[in-house]
PDB file of N, CA and C in Angstrom:
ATOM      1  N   UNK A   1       5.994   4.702   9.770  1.00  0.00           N
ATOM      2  CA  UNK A   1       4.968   3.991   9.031  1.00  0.00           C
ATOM      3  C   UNK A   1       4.027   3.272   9.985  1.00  0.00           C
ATOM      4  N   UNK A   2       3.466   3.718  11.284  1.00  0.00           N
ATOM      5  CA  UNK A   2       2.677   3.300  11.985  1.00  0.00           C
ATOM      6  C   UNK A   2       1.379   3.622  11.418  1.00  0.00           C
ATOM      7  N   UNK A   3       0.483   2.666  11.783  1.00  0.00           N
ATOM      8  CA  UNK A   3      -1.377   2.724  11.647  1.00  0.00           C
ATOM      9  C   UNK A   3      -1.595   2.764  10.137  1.00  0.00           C
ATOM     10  N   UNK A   4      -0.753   2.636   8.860  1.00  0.00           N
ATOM     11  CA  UNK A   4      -0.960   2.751   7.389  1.00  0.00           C
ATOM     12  C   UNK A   4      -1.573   1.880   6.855  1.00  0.00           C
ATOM     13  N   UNK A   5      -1.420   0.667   7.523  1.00  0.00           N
ATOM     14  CA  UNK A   5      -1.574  -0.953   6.918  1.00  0.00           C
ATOM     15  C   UNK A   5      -0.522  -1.155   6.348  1.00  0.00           C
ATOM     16  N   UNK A   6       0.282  -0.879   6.539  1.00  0.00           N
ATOM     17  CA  UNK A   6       1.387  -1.838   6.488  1.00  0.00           C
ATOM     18  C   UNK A   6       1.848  -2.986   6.651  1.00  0.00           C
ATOM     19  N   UNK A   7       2.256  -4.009   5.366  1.00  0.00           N
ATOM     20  CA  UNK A   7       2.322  -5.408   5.999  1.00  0.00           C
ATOM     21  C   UNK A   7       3.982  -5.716   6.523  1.00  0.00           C
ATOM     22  N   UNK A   8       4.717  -4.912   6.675  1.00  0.00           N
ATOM     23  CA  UNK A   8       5.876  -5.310   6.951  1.00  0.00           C
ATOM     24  C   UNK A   8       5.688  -4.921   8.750  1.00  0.00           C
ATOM     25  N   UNK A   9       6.589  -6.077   9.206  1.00  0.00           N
ATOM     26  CA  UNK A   9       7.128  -5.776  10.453  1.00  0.00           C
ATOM     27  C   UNK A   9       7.753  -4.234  10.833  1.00  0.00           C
ATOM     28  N   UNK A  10       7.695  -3.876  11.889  1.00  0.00           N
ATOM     29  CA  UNK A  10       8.395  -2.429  12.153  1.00  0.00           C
ATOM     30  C   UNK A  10      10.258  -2.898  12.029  1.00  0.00           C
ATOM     31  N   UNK A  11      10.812  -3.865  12.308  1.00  0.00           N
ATOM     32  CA  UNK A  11      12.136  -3.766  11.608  1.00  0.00           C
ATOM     33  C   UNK A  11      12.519  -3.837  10.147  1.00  0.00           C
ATOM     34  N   UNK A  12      12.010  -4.731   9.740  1.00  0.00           N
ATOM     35  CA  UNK A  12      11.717  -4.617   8.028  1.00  0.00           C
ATOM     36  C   UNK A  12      11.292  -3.348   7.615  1.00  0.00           C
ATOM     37  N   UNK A  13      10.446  -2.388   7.922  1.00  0.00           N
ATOM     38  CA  UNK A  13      10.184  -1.393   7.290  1.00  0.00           C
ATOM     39  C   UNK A  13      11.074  -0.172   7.448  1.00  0.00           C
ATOM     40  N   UNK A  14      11.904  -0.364   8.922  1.00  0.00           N
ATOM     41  CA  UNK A  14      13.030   0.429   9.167  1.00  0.00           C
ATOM     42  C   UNK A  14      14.057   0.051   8.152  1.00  0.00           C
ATOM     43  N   UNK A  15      14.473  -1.498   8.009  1.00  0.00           N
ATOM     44  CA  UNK A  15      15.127  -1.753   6.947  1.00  0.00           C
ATOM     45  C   UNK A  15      14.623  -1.040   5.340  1.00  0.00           C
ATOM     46  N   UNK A  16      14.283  -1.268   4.750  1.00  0.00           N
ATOM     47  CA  UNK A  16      12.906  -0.615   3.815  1.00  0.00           C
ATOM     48  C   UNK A  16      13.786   0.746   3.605  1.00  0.00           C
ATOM     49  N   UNK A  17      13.505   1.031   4.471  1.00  0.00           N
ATOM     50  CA  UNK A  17      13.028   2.890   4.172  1.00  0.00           C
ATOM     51  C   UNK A  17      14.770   3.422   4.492  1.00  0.00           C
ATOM     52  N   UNK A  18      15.668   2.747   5.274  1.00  0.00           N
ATOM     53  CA  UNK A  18      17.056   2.948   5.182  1.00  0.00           C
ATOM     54  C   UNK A  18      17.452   2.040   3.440  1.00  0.00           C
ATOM     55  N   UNK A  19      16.908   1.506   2.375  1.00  0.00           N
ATOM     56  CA  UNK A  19      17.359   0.890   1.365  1.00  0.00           C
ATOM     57  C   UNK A  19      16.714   2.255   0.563  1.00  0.00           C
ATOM     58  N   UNK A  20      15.596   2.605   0.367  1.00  0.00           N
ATOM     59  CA  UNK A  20      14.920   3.475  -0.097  1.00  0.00           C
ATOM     60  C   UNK A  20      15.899   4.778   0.014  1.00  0.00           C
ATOM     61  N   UNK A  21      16.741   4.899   1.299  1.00  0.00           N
ATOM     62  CA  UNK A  21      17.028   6.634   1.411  1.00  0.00           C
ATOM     63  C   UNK A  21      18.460   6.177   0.996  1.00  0.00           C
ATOM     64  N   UNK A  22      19.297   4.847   1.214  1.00  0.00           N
ATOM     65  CA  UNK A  22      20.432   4.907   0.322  1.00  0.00           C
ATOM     66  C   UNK A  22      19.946   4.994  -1.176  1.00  0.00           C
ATOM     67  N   UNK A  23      19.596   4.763  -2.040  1.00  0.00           N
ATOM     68  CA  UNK A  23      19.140   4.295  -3.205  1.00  0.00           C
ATOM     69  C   UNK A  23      18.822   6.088  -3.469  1.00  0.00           C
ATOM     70  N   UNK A  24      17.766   6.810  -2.836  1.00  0.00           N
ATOM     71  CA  UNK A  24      18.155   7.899  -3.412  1.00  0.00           C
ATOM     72  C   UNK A  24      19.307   8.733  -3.065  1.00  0.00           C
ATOM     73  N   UNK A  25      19.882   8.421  -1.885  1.00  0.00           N
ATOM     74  CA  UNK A  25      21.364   9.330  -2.342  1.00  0.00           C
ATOM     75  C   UNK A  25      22.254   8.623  -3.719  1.00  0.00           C
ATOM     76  N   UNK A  26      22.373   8.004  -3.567  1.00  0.00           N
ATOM     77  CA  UNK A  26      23.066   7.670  -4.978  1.00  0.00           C
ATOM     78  C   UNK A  26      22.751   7.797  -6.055  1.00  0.00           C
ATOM     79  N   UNK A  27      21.569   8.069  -6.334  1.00  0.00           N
ATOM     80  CA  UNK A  27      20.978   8.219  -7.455  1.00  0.00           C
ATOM     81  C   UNK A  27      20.998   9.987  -7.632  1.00  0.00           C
ATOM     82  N   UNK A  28      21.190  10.899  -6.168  1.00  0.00           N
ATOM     83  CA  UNK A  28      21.416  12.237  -6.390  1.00  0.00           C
ATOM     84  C   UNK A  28      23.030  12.418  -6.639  1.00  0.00           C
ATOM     85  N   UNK A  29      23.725  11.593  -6.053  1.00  0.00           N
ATOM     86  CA  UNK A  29      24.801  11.625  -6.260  1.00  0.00           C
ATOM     87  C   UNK A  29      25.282  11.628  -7.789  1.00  0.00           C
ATOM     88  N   UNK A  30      24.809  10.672  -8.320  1.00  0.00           N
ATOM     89  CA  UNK A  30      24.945   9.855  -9.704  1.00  0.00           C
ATOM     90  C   UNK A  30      24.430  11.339 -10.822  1.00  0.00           C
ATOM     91  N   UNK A  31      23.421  12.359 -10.420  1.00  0.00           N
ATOM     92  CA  UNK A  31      22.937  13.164 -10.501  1.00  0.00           C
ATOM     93  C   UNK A  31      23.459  14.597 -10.140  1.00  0.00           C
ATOM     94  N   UNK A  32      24.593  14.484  -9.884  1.00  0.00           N
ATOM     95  CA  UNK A  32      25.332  15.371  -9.062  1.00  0.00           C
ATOM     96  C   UNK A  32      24.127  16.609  -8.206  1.00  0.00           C
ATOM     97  N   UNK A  33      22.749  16.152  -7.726  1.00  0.00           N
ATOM     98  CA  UNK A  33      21.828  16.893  -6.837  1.00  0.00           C
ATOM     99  C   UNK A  33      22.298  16.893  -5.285  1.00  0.00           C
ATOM    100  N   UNK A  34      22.435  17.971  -4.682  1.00  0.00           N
ATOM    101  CA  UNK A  34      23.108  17.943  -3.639  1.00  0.00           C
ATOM    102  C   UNK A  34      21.653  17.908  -2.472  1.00  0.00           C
ATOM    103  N   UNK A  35      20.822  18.419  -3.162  1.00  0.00           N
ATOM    104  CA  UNK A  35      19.683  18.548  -1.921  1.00  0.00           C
ATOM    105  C   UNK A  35      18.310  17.911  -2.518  1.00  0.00           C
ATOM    106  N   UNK A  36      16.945  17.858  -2.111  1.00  0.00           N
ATOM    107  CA  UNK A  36      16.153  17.096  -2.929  1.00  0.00           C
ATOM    108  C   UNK A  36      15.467  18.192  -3.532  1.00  0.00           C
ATOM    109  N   UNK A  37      15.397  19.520  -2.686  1.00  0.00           N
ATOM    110  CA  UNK A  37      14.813  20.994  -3.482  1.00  0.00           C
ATOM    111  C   UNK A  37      15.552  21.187  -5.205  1.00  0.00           C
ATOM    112  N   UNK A  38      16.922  20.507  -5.132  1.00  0.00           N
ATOM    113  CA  UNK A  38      17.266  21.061  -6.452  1.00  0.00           C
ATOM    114  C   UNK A  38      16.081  20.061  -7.733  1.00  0.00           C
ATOM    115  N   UNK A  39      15.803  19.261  -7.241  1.00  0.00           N
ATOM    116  CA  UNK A  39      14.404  18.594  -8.247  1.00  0.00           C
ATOM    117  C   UNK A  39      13.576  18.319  -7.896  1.00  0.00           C
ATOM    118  N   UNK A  40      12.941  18.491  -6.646  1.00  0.00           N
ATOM    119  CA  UNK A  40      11.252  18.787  -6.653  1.00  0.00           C
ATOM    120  C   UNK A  40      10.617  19.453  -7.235  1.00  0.00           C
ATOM    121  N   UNK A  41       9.986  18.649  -7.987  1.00  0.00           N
ATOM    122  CA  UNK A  41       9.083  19.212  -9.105  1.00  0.00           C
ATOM    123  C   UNK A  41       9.403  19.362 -10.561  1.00  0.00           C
ATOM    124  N   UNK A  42      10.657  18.550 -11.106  1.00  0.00           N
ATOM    125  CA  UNK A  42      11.254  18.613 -12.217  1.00  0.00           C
ATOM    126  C   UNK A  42      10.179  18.281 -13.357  1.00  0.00           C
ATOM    127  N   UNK A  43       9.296  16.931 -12.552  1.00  0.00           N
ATOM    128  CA  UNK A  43       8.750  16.254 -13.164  1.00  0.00           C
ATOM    129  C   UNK A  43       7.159  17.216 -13.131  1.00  0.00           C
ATOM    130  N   UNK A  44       7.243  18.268 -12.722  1.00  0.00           N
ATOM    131  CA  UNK A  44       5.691  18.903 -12.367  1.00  0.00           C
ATOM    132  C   UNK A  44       4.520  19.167 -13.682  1.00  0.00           C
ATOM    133  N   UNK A  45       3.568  18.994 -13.844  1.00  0.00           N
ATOM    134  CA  UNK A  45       2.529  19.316 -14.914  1.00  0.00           C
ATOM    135  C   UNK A  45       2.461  20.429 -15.783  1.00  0.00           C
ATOM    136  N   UNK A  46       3.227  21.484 -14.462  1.00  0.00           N
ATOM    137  CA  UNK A  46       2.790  22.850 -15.131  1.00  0.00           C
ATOM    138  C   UNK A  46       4.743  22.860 -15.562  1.00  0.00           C
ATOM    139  N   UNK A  47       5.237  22.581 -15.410  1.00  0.00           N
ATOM    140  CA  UNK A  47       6.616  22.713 -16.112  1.00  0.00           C
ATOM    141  C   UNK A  47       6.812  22.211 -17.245  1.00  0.00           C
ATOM    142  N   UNK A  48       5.897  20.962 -17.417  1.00  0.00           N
ATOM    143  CA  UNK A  48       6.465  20.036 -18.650  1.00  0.00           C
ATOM    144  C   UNK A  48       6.206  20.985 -20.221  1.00  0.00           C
ATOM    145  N   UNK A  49       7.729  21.208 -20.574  1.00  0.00           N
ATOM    146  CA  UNK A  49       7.150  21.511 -22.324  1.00  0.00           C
ATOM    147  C   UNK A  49       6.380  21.325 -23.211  1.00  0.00           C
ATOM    148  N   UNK A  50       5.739  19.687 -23.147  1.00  0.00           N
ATOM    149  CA  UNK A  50       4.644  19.094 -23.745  1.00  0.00           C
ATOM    150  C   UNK A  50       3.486  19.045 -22.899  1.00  0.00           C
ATOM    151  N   UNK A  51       2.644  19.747 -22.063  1.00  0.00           N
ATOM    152  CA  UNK A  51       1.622  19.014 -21.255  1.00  0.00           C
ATOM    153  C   UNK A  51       1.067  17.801 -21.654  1.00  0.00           C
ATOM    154  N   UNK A  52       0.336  18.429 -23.299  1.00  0.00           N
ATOM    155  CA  UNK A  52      -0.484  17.398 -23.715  1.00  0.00           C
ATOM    156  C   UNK A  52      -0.194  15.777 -23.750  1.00  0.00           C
ATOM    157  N   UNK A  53       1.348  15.368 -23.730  1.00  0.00           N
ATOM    158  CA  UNK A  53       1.955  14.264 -23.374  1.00  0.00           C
ATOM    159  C   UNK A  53       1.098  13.704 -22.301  1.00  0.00           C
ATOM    160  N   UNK A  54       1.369  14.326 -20.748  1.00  0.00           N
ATOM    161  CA  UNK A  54       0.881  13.770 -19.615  1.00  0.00           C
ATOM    162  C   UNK A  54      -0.758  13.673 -19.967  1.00  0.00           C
ATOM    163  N   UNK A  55      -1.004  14.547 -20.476  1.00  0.00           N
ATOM    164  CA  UNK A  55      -2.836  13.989 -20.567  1.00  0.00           C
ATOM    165  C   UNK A  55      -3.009  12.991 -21.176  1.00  0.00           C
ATOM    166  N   UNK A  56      -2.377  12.827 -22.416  1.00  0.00           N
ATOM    167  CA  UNK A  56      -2.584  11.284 -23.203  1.00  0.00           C
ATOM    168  C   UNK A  56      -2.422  10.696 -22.411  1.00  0.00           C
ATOM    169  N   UNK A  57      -1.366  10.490 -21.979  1.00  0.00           N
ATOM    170  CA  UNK A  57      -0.853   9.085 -20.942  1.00  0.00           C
ATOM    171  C   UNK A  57      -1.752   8.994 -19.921  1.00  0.00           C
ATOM    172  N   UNK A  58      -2.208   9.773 -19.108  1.00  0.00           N
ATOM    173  CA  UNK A  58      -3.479   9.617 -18.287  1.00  0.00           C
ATOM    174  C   UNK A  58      -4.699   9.284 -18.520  1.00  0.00           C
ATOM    175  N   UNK A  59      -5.067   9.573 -19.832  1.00  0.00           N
ATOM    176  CA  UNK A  59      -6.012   9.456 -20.572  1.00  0.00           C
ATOM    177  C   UNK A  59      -5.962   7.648 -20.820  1.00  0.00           C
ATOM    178  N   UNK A  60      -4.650   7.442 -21.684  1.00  0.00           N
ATOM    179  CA  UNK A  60      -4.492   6.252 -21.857  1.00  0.00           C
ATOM    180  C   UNK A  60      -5.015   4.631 -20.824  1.00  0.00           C
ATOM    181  N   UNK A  61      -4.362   5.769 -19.666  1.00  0.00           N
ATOM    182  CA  UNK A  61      -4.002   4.681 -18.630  1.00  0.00           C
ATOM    183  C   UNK A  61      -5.213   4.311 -17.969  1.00  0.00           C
ATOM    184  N   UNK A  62      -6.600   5.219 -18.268  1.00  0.00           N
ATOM    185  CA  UNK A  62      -7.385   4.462 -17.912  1.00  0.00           C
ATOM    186  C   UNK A  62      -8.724   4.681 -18.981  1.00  0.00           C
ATOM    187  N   UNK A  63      -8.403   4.326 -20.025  1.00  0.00           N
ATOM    188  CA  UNK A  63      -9.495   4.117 -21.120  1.00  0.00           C
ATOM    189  C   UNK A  63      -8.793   3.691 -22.409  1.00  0.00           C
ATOM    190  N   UNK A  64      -7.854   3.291 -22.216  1.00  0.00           N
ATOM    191  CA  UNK A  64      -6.852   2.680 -23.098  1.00  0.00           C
ATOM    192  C   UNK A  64      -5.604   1.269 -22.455  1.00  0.00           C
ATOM    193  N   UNK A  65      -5.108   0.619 -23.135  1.00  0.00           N
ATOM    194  CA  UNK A  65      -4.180  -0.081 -23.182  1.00  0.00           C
ATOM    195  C   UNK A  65      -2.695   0.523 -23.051  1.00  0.00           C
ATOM    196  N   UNK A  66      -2.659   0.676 -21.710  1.00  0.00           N
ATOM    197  CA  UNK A  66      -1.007   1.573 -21.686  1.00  0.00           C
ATOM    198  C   UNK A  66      -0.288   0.351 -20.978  1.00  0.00           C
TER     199      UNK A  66
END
């Protein structure tokens, strides 16, 4: 995380980003996902059953009260 603007110190952000990468193993764990390929992209636009969902909500979020 060098040159980003980052306001954390370089140990804090090492801290950071080791809380960040426990937090998602456990949460793949919890998930029984063994790698991060098995859900990249679960959440993708062109996968979702409903598209029109994500457009409202985008729609919402900036010409509406979401």
């Amino acid at each position: 995380m060098s040159g980003g603007g980052s306001s954390l110190p370089p140990q804090d952000s090492s801290l950071h980003g080791k809380q960040v990468l426990t937090c998602l193993e456990e949460w793949m764990a919890q998930q029984k996902y063994q790698s991060i390929d098995e859900f990249k992209g679960r959440l993708s636009f062109s996968k979702a059953p409903n598209a029109s969902m994500y457009e409202r909500t985008q729609f919402m979020k900036y010409f509406g009260p979401v």
